[in-house]
C-alpha atoms as a PDB file:
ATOM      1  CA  UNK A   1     -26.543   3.208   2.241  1.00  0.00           C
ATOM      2  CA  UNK A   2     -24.738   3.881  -1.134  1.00  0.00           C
ATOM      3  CA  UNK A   3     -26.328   7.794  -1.522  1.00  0.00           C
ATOM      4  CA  UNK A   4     -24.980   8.058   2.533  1.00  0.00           C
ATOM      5  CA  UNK A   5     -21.705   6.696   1.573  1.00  0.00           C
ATOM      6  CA  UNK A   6     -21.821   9.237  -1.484  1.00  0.00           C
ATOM      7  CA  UNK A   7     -22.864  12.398  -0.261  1.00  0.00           C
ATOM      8  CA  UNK A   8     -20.474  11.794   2.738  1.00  0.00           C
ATOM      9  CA  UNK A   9     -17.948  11.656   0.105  1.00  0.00           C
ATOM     10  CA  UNK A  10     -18.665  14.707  -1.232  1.00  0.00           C
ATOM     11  CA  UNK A  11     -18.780  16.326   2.091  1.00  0.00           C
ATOM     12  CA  UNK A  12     -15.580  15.565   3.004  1.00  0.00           C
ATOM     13  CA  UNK A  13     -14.116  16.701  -0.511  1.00  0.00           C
ATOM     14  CA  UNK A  14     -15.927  20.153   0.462  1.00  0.00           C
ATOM     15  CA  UNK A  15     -14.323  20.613   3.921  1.00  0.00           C
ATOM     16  CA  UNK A  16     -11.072  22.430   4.537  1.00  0.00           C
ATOM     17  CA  UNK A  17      -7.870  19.735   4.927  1.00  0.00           C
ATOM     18  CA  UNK A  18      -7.616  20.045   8.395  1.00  0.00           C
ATOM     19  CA  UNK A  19     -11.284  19.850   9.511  1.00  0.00           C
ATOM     20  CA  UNK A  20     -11.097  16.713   6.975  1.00  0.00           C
ATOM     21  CA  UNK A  21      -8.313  15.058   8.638  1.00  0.00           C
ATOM     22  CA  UNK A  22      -9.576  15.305  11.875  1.00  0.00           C
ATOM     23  CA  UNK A  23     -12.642  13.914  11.187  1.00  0.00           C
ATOM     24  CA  UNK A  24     -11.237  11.154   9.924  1.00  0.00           C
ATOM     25  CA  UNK A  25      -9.136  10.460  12.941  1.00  0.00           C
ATOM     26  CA  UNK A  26     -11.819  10.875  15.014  1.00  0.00           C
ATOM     27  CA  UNK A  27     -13.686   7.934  13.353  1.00  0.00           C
ATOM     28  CA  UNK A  28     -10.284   5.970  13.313  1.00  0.00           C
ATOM     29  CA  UNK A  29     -10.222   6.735  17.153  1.00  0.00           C
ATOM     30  CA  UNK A  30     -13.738   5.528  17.637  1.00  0.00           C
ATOM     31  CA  UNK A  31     -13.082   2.263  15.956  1.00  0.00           C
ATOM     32  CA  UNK A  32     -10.397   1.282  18.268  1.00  0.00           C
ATOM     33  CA  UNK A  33     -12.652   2.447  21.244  1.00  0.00           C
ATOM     34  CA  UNK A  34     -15.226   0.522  19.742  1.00  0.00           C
ATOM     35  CA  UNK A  35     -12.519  -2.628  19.727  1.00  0.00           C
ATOM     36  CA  UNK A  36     -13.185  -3.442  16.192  1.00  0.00           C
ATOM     37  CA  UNK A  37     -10.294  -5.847  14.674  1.00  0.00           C
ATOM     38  CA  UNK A  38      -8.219  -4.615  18.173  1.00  0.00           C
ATOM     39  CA  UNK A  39      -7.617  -8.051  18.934  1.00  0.00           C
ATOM     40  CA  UNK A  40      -5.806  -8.550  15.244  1.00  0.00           C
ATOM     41  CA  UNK A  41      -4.299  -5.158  15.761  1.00  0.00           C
ATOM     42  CA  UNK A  42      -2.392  -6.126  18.759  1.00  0.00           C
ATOM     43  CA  UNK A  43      -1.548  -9.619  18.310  1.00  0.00           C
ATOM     44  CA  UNK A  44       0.352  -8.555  15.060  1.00  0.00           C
ATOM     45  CA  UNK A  45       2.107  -6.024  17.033  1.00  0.00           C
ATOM     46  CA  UNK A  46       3.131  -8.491  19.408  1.00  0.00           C
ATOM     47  CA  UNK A  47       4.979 -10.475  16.741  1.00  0.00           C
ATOM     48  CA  UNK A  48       6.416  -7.934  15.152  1.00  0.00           C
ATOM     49  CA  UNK A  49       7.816  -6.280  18.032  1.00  0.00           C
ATOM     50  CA  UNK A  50       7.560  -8.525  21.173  1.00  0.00           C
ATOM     51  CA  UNK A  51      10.693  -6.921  22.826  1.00  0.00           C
ATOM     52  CA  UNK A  52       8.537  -3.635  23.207  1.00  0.00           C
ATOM     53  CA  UNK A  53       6.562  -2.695  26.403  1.00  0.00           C
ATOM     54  CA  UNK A  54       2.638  -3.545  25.606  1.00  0.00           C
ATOM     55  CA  UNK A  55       1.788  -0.033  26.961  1.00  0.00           C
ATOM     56  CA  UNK A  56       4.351   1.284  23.622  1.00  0.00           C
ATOM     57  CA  UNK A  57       2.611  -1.431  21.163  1.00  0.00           C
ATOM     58  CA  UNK A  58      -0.851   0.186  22.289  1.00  0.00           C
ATOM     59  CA  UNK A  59       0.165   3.968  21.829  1.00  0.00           C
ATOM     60  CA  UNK A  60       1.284   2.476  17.990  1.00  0.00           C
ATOM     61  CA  UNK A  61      -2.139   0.869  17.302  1.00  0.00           C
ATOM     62  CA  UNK A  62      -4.358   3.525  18.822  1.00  0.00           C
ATOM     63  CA  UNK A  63      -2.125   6.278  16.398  1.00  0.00           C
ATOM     64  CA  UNK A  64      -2.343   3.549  13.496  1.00  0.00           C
ATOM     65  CA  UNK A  65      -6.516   3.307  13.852  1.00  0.00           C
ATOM     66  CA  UNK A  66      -6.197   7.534  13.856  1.00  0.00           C
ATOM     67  CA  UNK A  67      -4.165   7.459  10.903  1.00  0.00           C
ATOM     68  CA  UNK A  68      -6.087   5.149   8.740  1.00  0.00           C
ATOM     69  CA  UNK A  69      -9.269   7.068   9.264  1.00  0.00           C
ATOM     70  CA  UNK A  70      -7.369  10.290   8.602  1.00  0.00           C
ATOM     71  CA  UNK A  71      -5.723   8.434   5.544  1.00  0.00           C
ATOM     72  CA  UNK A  72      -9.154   7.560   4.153  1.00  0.00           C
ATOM     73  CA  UNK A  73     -10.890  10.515   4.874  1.00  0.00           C
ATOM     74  CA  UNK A  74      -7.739  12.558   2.823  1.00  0.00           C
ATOM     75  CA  UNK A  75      -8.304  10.479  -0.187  1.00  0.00           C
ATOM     76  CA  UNK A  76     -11.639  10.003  -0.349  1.00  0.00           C
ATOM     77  CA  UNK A  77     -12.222  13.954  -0.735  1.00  0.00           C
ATOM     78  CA  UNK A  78      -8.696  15.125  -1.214  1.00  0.00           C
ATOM     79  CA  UNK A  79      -9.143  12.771  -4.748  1.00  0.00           C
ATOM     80  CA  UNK A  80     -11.850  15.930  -5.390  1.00  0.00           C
ATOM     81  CA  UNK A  81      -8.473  18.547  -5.418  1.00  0.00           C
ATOM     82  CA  UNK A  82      -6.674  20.393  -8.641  1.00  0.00           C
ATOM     83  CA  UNK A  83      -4.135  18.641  -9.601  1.00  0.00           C
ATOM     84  CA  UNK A  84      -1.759  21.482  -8.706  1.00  0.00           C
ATOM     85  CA  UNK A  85      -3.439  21.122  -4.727  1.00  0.00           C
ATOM     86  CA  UNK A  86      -2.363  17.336  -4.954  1.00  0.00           C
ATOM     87  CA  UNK A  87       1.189  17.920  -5.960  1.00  0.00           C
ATOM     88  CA  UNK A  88       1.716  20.481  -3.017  1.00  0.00           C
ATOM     89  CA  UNK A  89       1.152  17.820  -0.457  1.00  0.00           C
ATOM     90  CA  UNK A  90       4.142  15.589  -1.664  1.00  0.00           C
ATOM     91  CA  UNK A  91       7.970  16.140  -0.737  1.00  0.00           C
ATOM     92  CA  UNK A  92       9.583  13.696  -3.774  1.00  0.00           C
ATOM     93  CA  UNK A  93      12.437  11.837  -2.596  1.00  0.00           C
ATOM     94  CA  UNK A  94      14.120  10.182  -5.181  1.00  0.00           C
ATOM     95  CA  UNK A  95      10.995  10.590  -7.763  1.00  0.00           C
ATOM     96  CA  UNK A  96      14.076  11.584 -10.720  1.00  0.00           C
ATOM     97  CA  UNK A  97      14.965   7.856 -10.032  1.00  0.00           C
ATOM     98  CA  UNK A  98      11.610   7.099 -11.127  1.00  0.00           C
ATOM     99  CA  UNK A  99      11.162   9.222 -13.567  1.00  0.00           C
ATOM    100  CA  UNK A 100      14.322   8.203 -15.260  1.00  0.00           C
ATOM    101  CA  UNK A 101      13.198   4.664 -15.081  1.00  0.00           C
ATOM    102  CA  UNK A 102       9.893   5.074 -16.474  1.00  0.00           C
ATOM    103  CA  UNK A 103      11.267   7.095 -19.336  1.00  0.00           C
ATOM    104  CA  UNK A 104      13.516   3.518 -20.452  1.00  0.00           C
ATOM    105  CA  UNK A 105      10.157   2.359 -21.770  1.00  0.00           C
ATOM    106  CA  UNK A 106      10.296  -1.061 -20.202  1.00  0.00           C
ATOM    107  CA  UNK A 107       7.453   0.052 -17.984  1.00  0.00           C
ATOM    108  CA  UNK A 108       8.943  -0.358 -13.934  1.00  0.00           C
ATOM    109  CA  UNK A 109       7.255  -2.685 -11.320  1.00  0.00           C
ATOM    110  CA  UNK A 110       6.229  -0.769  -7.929  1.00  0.00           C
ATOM    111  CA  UNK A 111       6.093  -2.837  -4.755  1.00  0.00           C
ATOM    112  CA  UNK A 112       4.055  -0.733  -1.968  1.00  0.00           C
ATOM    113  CA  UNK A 113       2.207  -0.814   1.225  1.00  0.00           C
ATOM    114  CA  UNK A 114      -0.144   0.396   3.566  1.00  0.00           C
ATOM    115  CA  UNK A 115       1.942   2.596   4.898  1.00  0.00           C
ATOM    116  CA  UNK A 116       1.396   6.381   4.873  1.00  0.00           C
ATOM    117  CA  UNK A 117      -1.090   7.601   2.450  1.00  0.00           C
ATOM    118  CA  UNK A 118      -0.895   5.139  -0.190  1.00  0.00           C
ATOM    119  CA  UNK A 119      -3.929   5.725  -1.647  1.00  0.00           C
ATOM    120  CA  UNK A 120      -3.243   9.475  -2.137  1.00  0.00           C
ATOM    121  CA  UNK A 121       0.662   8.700  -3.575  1.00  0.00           C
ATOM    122  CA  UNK A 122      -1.115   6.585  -5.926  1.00  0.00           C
ATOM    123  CA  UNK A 123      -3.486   9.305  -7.179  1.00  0.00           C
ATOM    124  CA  UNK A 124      -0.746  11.261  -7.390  1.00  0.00           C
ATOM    125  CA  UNK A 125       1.656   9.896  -9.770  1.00  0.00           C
ATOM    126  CA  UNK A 126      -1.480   9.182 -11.789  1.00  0.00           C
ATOM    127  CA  UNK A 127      -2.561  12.659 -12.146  1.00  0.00           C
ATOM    128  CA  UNK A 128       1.377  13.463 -12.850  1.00  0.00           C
ATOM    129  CA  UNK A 129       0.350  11.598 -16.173  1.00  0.00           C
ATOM    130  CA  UNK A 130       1.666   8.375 -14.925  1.00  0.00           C
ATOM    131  CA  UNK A 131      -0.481   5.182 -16.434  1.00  0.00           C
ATOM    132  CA  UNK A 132      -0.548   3.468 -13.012  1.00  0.00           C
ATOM    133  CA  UNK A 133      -2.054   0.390 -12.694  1.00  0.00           C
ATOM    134  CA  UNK A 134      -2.976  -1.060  -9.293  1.00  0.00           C
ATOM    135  CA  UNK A 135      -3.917  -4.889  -8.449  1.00  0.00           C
ATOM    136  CA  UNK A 136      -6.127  -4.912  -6.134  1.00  0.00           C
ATOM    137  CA  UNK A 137      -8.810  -6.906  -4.423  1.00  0.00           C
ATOM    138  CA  UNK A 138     -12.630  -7.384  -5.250  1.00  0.00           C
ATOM    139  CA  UNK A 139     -14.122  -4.669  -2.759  1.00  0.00           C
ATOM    140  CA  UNK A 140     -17.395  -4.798  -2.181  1.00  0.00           C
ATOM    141  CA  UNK A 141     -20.092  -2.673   0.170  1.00  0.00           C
ATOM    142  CA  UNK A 142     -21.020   1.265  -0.089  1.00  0.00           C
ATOM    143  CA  UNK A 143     -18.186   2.191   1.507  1.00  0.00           C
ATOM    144  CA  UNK A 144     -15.872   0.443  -0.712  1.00  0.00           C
ATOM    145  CA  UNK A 145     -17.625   1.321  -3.269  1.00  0.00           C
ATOM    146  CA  UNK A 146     -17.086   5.083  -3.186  1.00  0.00           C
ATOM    147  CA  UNK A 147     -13.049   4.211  -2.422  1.00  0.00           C
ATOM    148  CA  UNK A 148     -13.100   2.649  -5.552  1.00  0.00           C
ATOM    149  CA  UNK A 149     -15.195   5.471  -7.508  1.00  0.00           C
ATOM    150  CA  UNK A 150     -12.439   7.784  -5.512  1.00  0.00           C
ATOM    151  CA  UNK A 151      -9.260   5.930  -7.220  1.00  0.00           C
ATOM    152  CA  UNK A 152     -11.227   6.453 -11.113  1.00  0.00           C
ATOM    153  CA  UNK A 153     -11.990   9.807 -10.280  1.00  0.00           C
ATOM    154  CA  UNK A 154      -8.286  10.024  -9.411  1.00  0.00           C
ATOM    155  CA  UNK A 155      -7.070   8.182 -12.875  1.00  0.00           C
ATOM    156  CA  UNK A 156      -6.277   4.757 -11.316  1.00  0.00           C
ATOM    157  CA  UNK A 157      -6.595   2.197 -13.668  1.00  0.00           C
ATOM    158  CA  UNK A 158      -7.524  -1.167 -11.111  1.00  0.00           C
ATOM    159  CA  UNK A 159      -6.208  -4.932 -12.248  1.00  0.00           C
ATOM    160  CA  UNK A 160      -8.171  -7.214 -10.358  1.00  0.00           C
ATOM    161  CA  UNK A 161      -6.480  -9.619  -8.525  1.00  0.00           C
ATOM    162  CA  UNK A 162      -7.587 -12.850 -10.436  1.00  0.00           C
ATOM    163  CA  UNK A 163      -5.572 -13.198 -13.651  1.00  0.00           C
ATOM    164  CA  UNK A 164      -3.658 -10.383 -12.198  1.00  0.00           C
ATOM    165  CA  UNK A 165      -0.099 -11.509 -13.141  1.00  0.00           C
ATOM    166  CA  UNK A 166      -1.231 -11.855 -17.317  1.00  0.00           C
ATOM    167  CA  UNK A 167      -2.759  -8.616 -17.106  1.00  0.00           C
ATOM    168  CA  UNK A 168       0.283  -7.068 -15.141  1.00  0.00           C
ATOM    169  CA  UNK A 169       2.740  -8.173 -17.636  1.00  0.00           C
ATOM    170  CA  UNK A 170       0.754  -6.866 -21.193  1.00  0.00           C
ATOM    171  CA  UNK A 171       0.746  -3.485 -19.353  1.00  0.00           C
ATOM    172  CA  UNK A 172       4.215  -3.209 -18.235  1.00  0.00           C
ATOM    173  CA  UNK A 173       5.007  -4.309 -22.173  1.00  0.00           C
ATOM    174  CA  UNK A 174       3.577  -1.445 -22.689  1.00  0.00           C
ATOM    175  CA  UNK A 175       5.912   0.576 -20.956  1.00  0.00           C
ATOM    176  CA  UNK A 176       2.887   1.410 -18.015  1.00  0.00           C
ATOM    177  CA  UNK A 177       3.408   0.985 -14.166  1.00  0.00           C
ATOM    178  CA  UNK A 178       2.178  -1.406 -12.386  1.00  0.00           C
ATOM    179  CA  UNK A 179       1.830  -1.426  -8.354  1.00  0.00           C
ATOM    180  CA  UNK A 180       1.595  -4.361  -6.240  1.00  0.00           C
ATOM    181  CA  UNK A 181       1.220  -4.134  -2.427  1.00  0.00           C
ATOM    182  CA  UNK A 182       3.120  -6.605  -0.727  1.00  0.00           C
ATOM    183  CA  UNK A 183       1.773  -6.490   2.812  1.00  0.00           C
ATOM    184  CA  UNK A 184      -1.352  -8.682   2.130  1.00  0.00           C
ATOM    185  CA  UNK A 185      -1.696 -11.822   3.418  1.00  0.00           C
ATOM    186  CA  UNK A 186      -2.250 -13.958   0.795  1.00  0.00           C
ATOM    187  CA  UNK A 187      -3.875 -17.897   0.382  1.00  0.00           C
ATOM    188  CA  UNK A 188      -1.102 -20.631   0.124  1.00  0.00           C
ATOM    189  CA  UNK A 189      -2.093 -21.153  -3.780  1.00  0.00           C
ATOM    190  CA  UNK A 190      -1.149 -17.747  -4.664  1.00  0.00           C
ATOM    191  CA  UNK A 191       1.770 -16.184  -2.395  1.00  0.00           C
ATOM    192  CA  UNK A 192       5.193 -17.850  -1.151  1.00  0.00           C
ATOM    193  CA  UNK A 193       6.525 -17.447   2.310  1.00  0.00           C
ATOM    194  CA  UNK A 194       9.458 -14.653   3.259  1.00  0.00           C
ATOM    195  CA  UNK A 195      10.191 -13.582   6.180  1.00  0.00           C
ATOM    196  CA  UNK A 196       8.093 -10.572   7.465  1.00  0.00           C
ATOM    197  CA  UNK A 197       9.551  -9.009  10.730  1.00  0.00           C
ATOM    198  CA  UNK A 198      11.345 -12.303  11.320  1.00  0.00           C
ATOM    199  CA  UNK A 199       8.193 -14.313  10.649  1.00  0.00           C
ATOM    200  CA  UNK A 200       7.105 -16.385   7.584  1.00  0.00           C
ATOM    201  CA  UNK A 201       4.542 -14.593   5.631  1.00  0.00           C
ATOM    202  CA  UNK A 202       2.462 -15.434   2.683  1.00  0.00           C
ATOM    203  CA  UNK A 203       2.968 -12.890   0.385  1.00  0.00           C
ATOM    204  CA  UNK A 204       2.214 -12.322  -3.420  1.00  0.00           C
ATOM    205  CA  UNK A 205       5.461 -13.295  -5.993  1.00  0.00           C
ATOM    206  CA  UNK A 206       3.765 -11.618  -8.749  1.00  0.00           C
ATOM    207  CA  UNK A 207       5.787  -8.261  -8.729  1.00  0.00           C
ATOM    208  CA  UNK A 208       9.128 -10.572  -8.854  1.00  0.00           C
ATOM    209  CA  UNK A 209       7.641 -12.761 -11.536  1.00  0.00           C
ATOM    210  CA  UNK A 210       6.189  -9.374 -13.471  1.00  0.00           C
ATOM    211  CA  UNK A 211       9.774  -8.164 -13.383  1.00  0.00           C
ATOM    212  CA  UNK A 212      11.216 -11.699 -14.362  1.00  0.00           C
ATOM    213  CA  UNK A 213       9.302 -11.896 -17.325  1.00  0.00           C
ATOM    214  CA  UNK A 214       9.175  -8.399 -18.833  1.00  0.00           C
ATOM    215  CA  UNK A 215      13.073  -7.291 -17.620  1.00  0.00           C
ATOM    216  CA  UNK A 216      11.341  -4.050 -16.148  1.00  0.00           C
ATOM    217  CA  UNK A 217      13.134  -2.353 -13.432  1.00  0.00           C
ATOM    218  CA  UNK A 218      11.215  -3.155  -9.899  1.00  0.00           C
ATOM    219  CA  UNK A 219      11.437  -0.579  -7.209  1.00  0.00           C
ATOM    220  CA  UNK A 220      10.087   0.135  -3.817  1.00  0.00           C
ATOM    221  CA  UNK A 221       7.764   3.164  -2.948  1.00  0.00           C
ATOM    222  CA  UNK A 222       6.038   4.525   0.133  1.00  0.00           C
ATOM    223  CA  UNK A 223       4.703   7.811   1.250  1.00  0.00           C
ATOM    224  CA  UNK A 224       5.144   8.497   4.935  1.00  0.00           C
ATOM    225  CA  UNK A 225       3.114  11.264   7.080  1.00  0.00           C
ATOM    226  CA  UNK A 226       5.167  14.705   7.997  1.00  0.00           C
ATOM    227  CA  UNK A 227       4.659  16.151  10.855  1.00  0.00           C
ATOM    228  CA  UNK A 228       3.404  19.237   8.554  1.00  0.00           C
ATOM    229  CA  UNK A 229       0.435  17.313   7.251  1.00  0.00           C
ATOM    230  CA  UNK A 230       2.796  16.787   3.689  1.00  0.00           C
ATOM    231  CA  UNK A 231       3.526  13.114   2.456  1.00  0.00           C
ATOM    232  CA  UNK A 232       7.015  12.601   1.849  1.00  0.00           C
ATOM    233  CA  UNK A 233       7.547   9.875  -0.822  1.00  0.00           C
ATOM    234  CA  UNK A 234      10.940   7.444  -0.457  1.00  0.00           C
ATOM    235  CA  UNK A 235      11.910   5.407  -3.664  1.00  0.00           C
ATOM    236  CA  UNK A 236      14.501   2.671  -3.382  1.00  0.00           C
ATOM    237  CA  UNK A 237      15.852   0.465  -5.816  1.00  0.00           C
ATOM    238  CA  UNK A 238      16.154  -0.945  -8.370  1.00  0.00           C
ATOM    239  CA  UNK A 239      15.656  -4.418  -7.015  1.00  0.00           C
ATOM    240  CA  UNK A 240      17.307  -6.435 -10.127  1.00  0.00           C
ATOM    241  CA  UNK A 241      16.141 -10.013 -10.727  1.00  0.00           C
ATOM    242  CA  UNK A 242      18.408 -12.723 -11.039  1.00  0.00           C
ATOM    243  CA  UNK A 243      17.637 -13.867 -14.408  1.00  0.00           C
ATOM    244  CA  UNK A 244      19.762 -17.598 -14.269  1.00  0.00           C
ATOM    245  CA  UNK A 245      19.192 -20.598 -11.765  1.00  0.00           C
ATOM    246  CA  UNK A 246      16.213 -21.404 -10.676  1.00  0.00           C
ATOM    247  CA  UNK A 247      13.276 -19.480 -11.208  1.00  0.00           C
ATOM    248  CA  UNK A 248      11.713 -20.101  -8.125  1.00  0.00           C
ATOM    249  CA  UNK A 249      14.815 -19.146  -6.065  1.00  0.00           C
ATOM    250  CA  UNK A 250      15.351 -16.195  -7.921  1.00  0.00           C
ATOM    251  CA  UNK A 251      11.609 -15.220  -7.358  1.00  0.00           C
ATOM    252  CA  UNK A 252      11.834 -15.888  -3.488  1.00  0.00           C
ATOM    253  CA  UNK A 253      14.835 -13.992  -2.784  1.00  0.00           C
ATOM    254  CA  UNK A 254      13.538 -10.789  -4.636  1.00  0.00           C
ATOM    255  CA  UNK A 255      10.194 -10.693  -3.175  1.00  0.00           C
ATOM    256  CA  UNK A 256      12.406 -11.073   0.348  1.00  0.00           C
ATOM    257  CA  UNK A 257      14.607  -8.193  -0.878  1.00  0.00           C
ATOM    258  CA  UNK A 258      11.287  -6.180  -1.717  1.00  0.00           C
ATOM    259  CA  UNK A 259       9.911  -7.257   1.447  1.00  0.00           C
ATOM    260  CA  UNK A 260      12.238  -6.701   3.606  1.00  0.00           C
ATOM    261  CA  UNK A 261      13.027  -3.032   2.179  1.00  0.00           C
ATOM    262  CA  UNK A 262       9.114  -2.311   2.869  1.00  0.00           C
ATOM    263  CA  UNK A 263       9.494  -3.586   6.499  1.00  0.00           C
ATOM    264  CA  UNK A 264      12.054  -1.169   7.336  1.00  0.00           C
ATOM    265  CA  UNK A 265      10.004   1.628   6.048  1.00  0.00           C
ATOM    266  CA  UNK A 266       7.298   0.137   8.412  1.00  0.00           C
ATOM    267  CA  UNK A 267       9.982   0.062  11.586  1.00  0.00           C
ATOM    268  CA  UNK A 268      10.752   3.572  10.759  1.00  0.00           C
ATOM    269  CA  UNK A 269       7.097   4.451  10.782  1.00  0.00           C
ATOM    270  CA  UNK A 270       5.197   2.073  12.463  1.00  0.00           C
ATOM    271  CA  UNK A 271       2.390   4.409  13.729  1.00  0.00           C
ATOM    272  CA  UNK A 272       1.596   4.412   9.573  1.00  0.00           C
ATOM    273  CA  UNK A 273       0.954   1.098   8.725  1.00  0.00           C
ATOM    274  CA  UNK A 274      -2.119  -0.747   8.608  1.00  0.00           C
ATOM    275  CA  UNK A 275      -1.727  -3.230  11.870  1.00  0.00           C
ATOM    276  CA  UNK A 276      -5.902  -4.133  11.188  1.00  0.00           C
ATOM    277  CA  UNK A 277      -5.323  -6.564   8.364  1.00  0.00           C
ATOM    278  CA  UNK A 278      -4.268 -10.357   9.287  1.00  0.00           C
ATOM    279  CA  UNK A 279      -0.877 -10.265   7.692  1.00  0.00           C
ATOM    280  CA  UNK A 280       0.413 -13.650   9.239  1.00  0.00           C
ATOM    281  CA  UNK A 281      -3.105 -15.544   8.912  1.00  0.00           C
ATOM    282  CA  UNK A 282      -1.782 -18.327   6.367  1.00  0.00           C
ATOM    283  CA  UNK A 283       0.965 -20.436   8.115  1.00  0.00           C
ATOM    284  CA  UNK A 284       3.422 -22.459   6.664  1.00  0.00           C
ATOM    285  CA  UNK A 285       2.577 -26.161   6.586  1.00  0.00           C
ATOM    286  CA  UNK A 286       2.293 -27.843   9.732  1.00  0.00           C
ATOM    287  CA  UNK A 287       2.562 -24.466  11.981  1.00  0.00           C
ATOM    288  CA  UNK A 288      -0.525 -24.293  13.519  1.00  0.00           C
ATOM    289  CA  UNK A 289      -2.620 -21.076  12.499  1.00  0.00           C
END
């Protein structure tokens, strides 16, 4: 399975952009004929927009499964490009904010989601000479396996999510980058509850607390689809940290401010965001699940 998974890799990293993307919305279009995580798909839309039509919250998850699959399929072999290839697909919006940031020295705290390509922003800052580092998840599985391989190849350095916020912090003394996607549900032992499209979600403090501790400069990014095939990336911020009071107030109210920034990215573009993954499974205590 892990040869298949590898020479399909290289396959797509041979084919011309276009005949890539469309293969991979063609797979993303026959998971949702195939129903797989549909039922999560469209229960989250339902919460997050129950004053729209269910016809309109079907035409957004049927796009999202498309987009995902063209997403993956992009990175995955577009991670094979010249840097100079990479570079042309992005429209940089704001990026001199970053850029200015960055050069302080402080190191600057990203706070991203799965909106857009955000695998293939990622790659690119990195191969812009960026140190980027990215907590993420233990993936596991061929197919995973090669995404992972893809972000190396790319120049991602990955902090796993276990001692995540330790590891976070040295780097960021270090003046690096560190990126922390906020749009994963998260167990109640490790995330706090903000409001998410007007519902309480468990999400991750650690990119407040990162930027608590070290004093570096936290921002939202996303890159969001053109209708050109081009990524156009959108920088906000900074997010400052209130530094007196209580430190668990001060946490909760900038991962809302963080979170609630992302989530109007994610109105803007909802078609782009990945409506698969169980962002509202851990409930507050006492709601039932």
């Amino acid at each position: 399975m892990s040869f298949l998974v590898q020479a399909v890799s290289a396959a797509l990293g041979i084919l011309p952009r276009g005949a890539r993307l469309a293969l991979g919305r063609g797979l993303g279009r026959l998971a949702w004929l195939l129903r797989i995580r549909r039922r999560v798909t469209l229960g989250n839309l339902a919460l997050a927009f129950p004053d729209k039509p269910a016809a309109e919250r079907r035409r957004i998850a049927a796009a999202a499964y498309r987009n995902v699959g063209a997403g993956l399929a992009d990175f995955v072999g577009g991670g094979r490009l010249p840097p100079d290839a990479l570079d042309r697909l992005f429209i940089l919006d704001g990026f001199e904010l970053f850029e200015r940031l960055f050069a302080e020295g402080r190191g600057v705290v990203v706070a991203s989601a799965h909106l857009g390509s955000w695998e293939l922003l990622a790659a690119a800052c990195a191969r812009r000479g960026i140190p980027l580092n990215l907590v993420t998840r233990s993936l596991r599985g061929g197919a995973n396996h090669e995404l992972v391989a893809a972000r190396a190849r790319s120049g991602l350095r990955e902090i796993p999510a276990r001692g995540a916020l330790a590891a976070g912090v040295r780097a960021l003394r270090r003046g690096e980058v560190v990126v922390n996607l906020l749009d994963q549900n998260m167990l109640p032992k490790r995330g706090i509850f903000v409001d998410f499209f007007g519902v309480p979600a468990c999400t991750t403090p650690a990119a407040s607390i990162m930027a608590r501790r070290t004093g570096a400069p936290a921002i939202v990014a996303v890159a969001v689809g053109e209708p050109d095939g081009r990524f156009r990336l959108k920088v906000q911020g900074p997010f400052a940290v209130p530094l007196d009071g209580d430190p668990a107030v001060a946490v909760r109210a900038h991962t809302q401010a963080l979170c609630s920034a992302l989530e109007a990215q994610i109105r803007a573009h909802p078609e782009q965001w990945l409506w698969l993954h169980r962002r509202w499974k851990t409930r507050p205590p006492g709601e039932p699940r």
